[in-house]
Structure formats: structure tokens, C-alpha cells
PDB file of N, CA and C in Angstrom:
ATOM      1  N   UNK A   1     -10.369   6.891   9.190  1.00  0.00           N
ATOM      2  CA  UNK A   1      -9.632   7.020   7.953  1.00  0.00           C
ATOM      3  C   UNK A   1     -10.121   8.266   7.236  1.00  0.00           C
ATOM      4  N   UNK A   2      -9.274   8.750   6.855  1.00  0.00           N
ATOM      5  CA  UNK A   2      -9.727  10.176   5.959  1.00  0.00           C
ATOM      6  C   UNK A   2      -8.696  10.108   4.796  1.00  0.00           C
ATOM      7  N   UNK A   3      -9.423  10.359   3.863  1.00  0.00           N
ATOM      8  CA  UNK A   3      -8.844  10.768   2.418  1.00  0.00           C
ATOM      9  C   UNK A   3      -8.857  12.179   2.053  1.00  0.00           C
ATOM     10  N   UNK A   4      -8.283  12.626   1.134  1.00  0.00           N
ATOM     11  CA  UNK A   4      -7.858  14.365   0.940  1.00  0.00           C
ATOM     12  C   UNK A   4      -7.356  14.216  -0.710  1.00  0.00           C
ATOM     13  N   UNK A   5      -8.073  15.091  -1.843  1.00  0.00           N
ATOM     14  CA  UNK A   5      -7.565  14.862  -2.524  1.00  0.00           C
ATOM     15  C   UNK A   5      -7.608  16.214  -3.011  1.00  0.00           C
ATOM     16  N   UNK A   6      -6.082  16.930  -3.165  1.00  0.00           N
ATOM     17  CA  UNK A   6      -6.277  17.888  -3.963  1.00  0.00           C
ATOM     18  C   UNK A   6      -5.288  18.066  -5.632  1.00  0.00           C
ATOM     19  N   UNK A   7      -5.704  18.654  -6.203  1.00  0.00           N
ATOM     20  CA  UNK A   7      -4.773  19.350  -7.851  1.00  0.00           C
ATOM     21  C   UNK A   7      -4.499  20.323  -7.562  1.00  0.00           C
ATOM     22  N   UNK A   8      -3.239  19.813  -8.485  1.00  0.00           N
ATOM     23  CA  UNK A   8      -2.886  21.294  -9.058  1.00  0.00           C
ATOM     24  C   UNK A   8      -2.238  20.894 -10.372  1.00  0.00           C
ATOM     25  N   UNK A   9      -1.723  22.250 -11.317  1.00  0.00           N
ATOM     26  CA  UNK A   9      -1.636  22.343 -12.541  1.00  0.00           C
ATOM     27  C   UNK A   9      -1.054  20.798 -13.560  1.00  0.00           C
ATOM     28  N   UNK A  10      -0.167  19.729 -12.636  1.00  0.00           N
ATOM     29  CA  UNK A  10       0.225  18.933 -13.062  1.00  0.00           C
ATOM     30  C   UNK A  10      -0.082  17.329 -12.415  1.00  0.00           C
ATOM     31  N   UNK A  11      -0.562  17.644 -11.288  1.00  0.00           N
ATOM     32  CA  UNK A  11      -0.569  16.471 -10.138  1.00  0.00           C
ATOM     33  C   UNK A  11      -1.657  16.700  -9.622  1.00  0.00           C
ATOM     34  N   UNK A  12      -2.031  15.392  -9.307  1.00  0.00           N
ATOM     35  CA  UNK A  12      -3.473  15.017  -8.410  1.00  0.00           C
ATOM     36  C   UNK A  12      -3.000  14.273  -6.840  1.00  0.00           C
ATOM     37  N   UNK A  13      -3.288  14.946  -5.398  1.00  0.00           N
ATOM     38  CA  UNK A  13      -2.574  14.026  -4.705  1.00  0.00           C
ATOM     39  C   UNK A  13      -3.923  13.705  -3.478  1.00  0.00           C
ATOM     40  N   UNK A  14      -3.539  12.475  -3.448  1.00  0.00           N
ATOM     41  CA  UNK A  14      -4.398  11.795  -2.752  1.00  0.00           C
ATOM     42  C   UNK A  14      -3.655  11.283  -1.191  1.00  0.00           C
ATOM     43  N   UNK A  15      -3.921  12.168  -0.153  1.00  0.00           N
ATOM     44  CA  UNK A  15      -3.405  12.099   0.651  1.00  0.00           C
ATOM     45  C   UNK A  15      -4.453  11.576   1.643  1.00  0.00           C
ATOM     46  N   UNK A  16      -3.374   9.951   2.357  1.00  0.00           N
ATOM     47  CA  UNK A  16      -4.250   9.113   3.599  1.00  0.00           C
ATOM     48  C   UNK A  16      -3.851   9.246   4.633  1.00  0.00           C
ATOM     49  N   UNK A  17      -4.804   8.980   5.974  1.00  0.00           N
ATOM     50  CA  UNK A  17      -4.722   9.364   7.193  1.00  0.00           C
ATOM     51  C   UNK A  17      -5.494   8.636   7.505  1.00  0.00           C
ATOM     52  N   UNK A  18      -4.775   7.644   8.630  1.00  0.00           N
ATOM     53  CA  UNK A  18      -5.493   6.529   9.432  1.00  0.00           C
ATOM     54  C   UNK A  18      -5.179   5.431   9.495  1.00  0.00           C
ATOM     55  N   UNK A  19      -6.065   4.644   9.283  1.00  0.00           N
ATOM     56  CA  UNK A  19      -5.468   2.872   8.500  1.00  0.00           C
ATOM     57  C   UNK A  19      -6.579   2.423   7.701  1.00  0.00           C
ATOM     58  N   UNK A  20      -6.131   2.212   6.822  1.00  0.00           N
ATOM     59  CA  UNK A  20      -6.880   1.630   5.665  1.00  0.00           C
ATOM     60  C   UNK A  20      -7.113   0.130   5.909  1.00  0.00           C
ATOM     61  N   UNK A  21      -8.115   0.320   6.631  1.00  0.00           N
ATOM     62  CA  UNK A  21      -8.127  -1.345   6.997  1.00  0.00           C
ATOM     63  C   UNK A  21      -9.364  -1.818   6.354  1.00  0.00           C
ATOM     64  N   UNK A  22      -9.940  -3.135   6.041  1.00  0.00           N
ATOM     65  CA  UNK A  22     -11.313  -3.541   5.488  1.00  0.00           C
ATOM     66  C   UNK A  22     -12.705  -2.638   5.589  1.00  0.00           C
ATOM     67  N   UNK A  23     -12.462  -2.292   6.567  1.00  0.00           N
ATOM     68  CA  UNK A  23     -13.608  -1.081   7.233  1.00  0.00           C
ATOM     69  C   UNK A  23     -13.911  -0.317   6.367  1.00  0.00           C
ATOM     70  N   UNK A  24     -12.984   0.331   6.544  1.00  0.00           N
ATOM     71  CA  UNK A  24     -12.499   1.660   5.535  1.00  0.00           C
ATOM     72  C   UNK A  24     -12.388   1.560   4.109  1.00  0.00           C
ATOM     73  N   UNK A  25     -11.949   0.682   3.393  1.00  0.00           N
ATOM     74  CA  UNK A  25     -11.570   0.418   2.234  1.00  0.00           C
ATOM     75  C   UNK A  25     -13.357   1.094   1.243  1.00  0.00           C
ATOM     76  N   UNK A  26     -14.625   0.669   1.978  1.00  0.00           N
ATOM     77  CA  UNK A  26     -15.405   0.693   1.384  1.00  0.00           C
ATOM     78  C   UNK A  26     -15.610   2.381   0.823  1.00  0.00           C
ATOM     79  N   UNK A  27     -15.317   3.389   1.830  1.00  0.00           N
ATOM     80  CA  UNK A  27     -15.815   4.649   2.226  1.00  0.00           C
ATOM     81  C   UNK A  27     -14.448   4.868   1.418  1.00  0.00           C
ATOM     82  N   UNK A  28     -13.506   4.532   1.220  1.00  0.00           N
ATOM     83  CA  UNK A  28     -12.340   5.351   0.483  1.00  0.00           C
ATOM     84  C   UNK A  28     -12.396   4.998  -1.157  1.00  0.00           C
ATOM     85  N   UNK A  29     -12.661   3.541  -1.234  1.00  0.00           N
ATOM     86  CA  UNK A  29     -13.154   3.491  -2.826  1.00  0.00           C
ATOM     87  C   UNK A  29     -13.985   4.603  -2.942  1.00  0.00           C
ATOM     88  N   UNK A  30     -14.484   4.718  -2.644  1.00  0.00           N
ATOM     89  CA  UNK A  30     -15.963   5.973  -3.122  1.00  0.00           C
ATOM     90  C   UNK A  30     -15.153   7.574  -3.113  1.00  0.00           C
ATOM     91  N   UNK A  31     -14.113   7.537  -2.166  1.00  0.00           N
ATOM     92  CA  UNK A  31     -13.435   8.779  -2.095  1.00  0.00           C
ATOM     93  C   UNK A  31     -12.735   9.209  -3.082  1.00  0.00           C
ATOM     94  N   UNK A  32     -11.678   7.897  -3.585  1.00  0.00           N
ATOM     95  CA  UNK A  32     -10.362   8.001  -4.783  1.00  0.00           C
ATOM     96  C   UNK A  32     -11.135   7.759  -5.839  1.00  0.00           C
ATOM     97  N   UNK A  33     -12.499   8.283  -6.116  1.00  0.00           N
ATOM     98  CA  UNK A  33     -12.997   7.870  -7.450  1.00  0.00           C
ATOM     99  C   UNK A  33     -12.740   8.729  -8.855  1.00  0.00           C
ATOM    100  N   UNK A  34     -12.818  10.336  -8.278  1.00  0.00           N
ATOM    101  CA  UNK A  34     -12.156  11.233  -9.006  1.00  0.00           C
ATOM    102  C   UNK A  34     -11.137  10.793  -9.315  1.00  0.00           C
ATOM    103  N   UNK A  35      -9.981  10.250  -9.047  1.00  0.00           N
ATOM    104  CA  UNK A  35      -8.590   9.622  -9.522  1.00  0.00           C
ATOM    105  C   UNK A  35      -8.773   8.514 -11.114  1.00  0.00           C
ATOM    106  N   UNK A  36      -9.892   8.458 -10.873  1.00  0.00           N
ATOM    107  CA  UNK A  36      -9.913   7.370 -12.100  1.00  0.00           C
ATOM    108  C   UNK A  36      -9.955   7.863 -13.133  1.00  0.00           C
ATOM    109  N   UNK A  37     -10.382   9.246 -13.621  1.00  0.00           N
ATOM    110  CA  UNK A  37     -11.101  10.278 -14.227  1.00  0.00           C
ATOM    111  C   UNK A  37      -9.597  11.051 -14.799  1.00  0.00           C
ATOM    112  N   UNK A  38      -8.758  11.231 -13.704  1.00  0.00           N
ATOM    113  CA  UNK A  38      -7.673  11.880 -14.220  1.00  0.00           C
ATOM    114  C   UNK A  38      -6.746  11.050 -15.532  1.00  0.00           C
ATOM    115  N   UNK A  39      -6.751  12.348 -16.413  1.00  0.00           N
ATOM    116  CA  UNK A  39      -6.203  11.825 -17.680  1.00  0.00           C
ATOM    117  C   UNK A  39      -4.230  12.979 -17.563  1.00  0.00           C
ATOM    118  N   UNK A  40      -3.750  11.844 -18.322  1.00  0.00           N
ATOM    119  CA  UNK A  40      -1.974  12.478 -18.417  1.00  0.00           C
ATOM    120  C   UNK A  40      -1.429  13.211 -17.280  1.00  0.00           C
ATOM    121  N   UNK A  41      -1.585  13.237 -15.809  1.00  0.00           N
ATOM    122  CA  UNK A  41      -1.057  13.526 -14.856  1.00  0.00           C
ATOM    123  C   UNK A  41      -0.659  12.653 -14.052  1.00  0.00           C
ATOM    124  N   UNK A  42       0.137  13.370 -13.152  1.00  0.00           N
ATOM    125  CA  UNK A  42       1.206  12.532 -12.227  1.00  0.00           C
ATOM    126  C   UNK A  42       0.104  12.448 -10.938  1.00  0.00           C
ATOM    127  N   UNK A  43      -0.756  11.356 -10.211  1.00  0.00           N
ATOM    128  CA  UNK A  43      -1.184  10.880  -9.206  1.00  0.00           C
ATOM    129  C   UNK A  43      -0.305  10.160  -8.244  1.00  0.00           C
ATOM    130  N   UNK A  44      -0.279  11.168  -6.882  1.00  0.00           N
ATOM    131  CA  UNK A  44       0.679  11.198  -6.007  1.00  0.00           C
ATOM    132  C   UNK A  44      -0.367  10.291  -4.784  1.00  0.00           C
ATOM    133  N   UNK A  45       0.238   9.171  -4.390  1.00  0.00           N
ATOM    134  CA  UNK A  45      -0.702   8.490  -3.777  1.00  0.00           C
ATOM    135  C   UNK A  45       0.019   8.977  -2.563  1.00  0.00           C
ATOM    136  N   UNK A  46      -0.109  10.175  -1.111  1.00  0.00           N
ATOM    137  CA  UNK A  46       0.758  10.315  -0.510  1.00  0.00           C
ATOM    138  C   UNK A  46       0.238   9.746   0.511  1.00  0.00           C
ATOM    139  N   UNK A  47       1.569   8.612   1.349  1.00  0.00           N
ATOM    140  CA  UNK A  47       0.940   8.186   2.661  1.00  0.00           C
ATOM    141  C   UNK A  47       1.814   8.483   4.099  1.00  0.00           C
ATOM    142  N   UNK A  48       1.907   9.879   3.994  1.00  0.00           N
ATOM    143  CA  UNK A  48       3.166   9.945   5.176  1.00  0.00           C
ATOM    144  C   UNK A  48       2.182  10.003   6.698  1.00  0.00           C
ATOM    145  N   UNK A  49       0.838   9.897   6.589  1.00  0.00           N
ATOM    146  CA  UNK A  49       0.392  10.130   7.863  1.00  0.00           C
ATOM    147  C   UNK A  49      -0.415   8.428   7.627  1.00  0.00           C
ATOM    148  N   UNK A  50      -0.270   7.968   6.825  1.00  0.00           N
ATOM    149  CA  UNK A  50      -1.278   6.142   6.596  1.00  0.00           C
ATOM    150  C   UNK A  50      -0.672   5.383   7.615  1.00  0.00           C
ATOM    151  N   UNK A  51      -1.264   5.153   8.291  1.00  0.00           N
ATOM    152  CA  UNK A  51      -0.583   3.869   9.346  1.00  0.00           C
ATOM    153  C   UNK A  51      -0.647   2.345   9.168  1.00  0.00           C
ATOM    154  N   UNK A  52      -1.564   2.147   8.228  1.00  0.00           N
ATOM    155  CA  UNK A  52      -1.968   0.622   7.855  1.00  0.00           C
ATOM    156  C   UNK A  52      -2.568   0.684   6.528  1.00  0.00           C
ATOM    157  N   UNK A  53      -2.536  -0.474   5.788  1.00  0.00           N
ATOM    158  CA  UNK A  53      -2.935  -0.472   4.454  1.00  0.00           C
ATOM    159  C   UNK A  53      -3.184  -1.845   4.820  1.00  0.00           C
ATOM    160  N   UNK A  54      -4.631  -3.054   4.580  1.00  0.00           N
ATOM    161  CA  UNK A  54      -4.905  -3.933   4.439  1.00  0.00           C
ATOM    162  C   UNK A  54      -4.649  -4.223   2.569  1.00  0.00           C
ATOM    163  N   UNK A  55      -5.665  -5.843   2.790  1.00  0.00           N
ATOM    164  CA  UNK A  55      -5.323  -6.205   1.374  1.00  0.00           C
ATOM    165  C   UNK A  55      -6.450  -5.318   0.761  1.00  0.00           C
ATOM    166  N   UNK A  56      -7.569  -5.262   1.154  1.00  0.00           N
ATOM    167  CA  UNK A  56      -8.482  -4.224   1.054  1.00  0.00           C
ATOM    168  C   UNK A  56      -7.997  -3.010  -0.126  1.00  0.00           C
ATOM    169  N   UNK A  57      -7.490  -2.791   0.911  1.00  0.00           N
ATOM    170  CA  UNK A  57      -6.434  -1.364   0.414  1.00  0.00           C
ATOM    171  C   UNK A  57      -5.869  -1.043  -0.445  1.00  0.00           C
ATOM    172  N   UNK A  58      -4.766  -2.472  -0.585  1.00  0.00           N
ATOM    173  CA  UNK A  58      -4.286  -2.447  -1.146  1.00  0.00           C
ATOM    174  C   UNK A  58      -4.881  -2.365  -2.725  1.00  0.00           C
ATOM    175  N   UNK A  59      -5.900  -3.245  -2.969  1.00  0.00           N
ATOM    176  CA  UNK A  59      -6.853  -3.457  -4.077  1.00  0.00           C
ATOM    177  C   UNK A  59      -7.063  -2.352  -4.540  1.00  0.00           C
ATOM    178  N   UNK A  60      -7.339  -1.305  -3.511  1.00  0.00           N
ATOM    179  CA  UNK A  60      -7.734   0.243  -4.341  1.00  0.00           C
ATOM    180  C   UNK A  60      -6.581   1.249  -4.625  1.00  0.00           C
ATOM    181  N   UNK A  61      -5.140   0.623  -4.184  1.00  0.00           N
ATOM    182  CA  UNK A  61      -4.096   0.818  -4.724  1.00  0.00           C
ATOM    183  C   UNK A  61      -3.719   0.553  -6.051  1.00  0.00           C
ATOM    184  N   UNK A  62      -4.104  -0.775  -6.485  1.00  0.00           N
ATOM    185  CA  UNK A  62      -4.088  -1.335  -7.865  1.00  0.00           C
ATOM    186  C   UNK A  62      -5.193  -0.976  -8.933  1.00  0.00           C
ATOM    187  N   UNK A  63      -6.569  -0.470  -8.138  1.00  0.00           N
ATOM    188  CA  UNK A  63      -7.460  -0.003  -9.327  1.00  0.00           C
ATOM    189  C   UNK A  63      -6.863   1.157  -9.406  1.00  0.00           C
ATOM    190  N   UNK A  64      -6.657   2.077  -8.722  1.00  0.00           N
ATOM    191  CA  UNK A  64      -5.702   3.724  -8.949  1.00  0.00           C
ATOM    192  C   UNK A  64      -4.938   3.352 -10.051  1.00  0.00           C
ATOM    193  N   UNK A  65      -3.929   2.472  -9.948  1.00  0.00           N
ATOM    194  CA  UNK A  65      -2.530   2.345 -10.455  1.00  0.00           C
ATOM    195  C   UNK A  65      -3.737   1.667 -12.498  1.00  0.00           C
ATOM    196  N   UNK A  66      -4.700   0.677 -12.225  1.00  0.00           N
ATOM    197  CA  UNK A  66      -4.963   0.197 -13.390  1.00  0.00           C
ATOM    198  C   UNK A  66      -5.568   1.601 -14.449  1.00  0.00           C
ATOM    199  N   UNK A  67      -6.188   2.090 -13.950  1.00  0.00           N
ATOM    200  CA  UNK A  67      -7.322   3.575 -14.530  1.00  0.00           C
ATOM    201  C   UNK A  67      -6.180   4.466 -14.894  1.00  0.00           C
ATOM    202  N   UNK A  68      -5.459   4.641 -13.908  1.00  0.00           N
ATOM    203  CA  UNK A  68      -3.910   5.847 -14.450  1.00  0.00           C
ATOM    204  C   UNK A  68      -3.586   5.263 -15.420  1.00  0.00           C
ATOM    205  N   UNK A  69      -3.438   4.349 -15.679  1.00  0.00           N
ATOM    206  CA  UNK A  69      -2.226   3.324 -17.035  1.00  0.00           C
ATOM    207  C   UNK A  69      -3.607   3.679 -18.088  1.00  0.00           C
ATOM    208  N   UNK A  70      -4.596   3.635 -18.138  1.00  0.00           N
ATOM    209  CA  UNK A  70      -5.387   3.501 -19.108  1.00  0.00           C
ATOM    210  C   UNK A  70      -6.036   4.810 -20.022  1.00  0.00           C
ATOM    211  N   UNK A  71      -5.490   5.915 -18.469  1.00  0.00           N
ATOM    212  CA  UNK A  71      -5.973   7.400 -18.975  1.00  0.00           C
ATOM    213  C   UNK A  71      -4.563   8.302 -18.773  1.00  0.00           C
ATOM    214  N   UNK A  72      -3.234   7.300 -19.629  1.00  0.00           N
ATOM    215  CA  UNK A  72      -2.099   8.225 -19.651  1.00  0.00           C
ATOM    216  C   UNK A  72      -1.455   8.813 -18.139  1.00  0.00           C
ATOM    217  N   UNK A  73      -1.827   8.310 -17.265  1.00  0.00           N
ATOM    218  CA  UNK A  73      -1.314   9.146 -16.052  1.00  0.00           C
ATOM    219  C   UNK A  73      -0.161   7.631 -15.606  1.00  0.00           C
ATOM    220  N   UNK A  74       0.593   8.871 -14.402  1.00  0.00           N
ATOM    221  CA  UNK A  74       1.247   7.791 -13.484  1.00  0.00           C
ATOM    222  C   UNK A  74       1.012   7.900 -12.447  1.00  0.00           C
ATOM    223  N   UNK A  75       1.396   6.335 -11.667  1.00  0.00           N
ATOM    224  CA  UNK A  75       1.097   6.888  -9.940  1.00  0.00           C
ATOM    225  C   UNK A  75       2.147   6.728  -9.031  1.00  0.00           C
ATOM    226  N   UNK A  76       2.890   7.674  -8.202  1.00  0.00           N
ATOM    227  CA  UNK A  76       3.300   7.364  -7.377  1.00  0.00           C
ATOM    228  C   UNK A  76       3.076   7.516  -5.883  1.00  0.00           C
ATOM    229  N   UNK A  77       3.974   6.538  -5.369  1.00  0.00           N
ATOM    230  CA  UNK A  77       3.469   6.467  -4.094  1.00  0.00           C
ATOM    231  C   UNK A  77       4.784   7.038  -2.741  1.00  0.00           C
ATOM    232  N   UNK A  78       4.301   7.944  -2.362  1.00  0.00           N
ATOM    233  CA  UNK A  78       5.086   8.920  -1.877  1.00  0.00           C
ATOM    234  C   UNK A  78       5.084   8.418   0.009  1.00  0.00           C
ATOM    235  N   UNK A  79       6.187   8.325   0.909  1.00  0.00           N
ATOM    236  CA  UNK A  79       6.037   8.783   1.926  1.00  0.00           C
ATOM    237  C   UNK A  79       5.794   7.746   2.737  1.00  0.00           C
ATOM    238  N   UNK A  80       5.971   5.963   2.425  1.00  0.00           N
ATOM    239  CA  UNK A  80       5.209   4.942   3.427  1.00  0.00           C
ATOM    240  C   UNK A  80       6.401   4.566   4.341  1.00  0.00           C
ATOM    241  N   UNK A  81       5.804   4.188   5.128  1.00  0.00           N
ATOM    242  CA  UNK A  81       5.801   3.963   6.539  1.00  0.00           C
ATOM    243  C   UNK A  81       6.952   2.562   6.463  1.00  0.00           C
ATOM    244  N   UNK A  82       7.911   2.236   7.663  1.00  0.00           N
ATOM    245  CA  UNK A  82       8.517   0.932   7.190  1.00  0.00           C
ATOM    246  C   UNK A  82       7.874  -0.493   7.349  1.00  0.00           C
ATOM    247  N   UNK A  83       6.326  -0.042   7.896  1.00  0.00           N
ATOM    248  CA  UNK A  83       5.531  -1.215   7.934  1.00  0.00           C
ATOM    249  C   UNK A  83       5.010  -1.603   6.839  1.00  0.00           C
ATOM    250  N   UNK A  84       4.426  -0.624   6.153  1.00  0.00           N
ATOM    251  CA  UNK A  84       3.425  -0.342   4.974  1.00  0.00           C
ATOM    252  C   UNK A  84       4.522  -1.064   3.697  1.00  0.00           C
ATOM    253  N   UNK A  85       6.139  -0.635   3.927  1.00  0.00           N
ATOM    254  CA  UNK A  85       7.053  -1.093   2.581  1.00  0.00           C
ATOM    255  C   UNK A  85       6.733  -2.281   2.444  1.00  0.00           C
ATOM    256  N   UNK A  86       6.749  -2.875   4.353  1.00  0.00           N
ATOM    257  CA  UNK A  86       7.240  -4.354   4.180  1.00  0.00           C
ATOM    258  C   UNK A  86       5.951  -4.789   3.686  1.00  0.00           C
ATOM    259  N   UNK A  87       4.931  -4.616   3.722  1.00  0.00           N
ATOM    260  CA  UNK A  87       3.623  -5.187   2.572  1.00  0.00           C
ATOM    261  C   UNK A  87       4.009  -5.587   1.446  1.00  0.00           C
ATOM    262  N   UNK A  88       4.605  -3.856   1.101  1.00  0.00           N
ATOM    263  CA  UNK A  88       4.498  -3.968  -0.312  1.00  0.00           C
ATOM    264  C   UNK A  88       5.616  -4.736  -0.914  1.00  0.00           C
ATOM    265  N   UNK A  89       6.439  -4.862  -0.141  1.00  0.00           N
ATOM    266  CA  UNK A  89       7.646  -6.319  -0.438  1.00  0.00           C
ATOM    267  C   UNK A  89       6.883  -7.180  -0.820  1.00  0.00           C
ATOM    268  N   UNK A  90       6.423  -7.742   0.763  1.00  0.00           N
ATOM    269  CA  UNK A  90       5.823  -9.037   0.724  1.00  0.00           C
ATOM    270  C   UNK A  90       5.120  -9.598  -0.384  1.00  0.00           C
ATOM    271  N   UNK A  91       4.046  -8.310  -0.562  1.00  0.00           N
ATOM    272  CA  UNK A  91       3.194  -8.645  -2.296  1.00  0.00           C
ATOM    273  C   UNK A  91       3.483  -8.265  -3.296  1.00  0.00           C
ATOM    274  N   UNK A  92       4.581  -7.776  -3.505  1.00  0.00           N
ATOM    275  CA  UNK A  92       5.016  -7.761  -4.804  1.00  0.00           C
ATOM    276  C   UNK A  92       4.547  -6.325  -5.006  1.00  0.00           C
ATOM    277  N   UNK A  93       3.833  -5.356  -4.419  1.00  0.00           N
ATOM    278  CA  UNK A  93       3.750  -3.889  -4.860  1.00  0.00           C
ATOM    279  C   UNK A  93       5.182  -3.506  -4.428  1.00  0.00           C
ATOM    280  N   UNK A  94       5.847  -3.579  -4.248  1.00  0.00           N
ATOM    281  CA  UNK A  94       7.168  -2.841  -4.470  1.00  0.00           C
ATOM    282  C   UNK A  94       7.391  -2.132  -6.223  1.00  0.00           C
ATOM    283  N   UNK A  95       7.393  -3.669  -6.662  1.00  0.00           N
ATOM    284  CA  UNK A  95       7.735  -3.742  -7.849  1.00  0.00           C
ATOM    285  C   UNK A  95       6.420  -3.160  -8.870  1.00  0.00           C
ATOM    286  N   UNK A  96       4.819  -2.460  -8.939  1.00  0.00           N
ATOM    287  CA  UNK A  96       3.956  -2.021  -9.430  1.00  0.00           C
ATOM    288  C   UNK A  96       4.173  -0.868  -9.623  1.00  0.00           C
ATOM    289  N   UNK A  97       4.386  -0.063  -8.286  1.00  0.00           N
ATOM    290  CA  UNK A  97       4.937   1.359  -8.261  1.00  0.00           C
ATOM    291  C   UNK A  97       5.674   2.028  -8.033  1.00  0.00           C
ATOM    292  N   UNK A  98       6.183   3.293  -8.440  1.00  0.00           N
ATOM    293  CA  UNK A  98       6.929   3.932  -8.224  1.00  0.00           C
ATOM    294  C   UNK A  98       7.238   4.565  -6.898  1.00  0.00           C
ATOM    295  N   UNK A  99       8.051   4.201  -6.004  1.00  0.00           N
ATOM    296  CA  UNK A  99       7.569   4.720  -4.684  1.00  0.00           C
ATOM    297  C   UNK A  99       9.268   6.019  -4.427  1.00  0.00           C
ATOM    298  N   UNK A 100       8.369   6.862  -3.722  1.00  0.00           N
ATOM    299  CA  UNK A 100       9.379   8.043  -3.424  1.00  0.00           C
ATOM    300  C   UNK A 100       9.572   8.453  -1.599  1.00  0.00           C
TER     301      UNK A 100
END
């Protein structure tokens, strides 16, 4: 799993690669931590190369999404996979974020 996070003048994007599975979840909390920090910008959660998202994962989907709401930012989630949607059906992240 690899995380990538770069800015620019308006957006913060946090781009995943791999599968975010329990494993991983630990080493990527520690990665998306700068994200919490970002104040009034658009956080682009991009997952066009993510192959899996556990519940794990998902969790550090929802602390992203809680810290943005609290420091003026938004998050969207750019680029998932038709496996990754059907998660976010299933649990109700459909309806949390903005997905593009």
C-alpha cells in the first residue's frame, strides 16, 4: 500500500495505491495525518489505482472526512473502483461523501 499526498494552491490530494486492507490501515493512518491539519481546502481522497478498502480503511476515510468538517475543508472522493462503490453502498459511505 502506498499513500502520496501532494498540494497545491487550493487542494490537498491524497492519492492510494494497493489495498487498504487491516495491515495497512496502521502505516496509512500515520501517512493521511497531514490531512487533518488542512484548514478551508478541497481534500481529494483519489482512489483510481486503490484496489481494496477494508473496514479498517474505511475508518480512516471517516476520520479524514470528521477533521475536514471541523477545519472548514471538504472531502472528496475521486476515481473508485466498482468494487470499492459497492462498499460504500453497502455502508452507507455513499451517502458521507462526495464522490466524483
Amino acid at each position: 500500500m502506498k499513500t502520496t499526498i501532494t498540494t497545491t494552491e487550493n487542494q490537498v490530494i491524497a492519492k492510494f495505491t494497493g489495498r487498504l486492507d487491516t495491515a495497512a490501515a496502521v502505516t496509512v493512518a500515520e501517512e493521511v495525518k497531514p490531512l487533518f491539519e488542512v484548514i478551508g481546502k478541497e481534500i481529494i481522497l483519489d482512489c483510481s489505482e486503490l484496489e481494496y478498502i477494508s473496514s479498517s480503511g474505511l475508518r480512516i476515510f471517516l476520520s479524514i472526512r470528521k477533521e475536514a468538517a471541523a477545519h472548514s475543508s471538504k472531502v472528496i472522493v475521486r476515481s473508485i473502483n466498482a468494487d470499492i462503490r459497492q462498499v460504500f453502498v453497502m455502508t452507507g459511505f455513499i451517502s458521507l461523501f462526495e464522490i466524483q
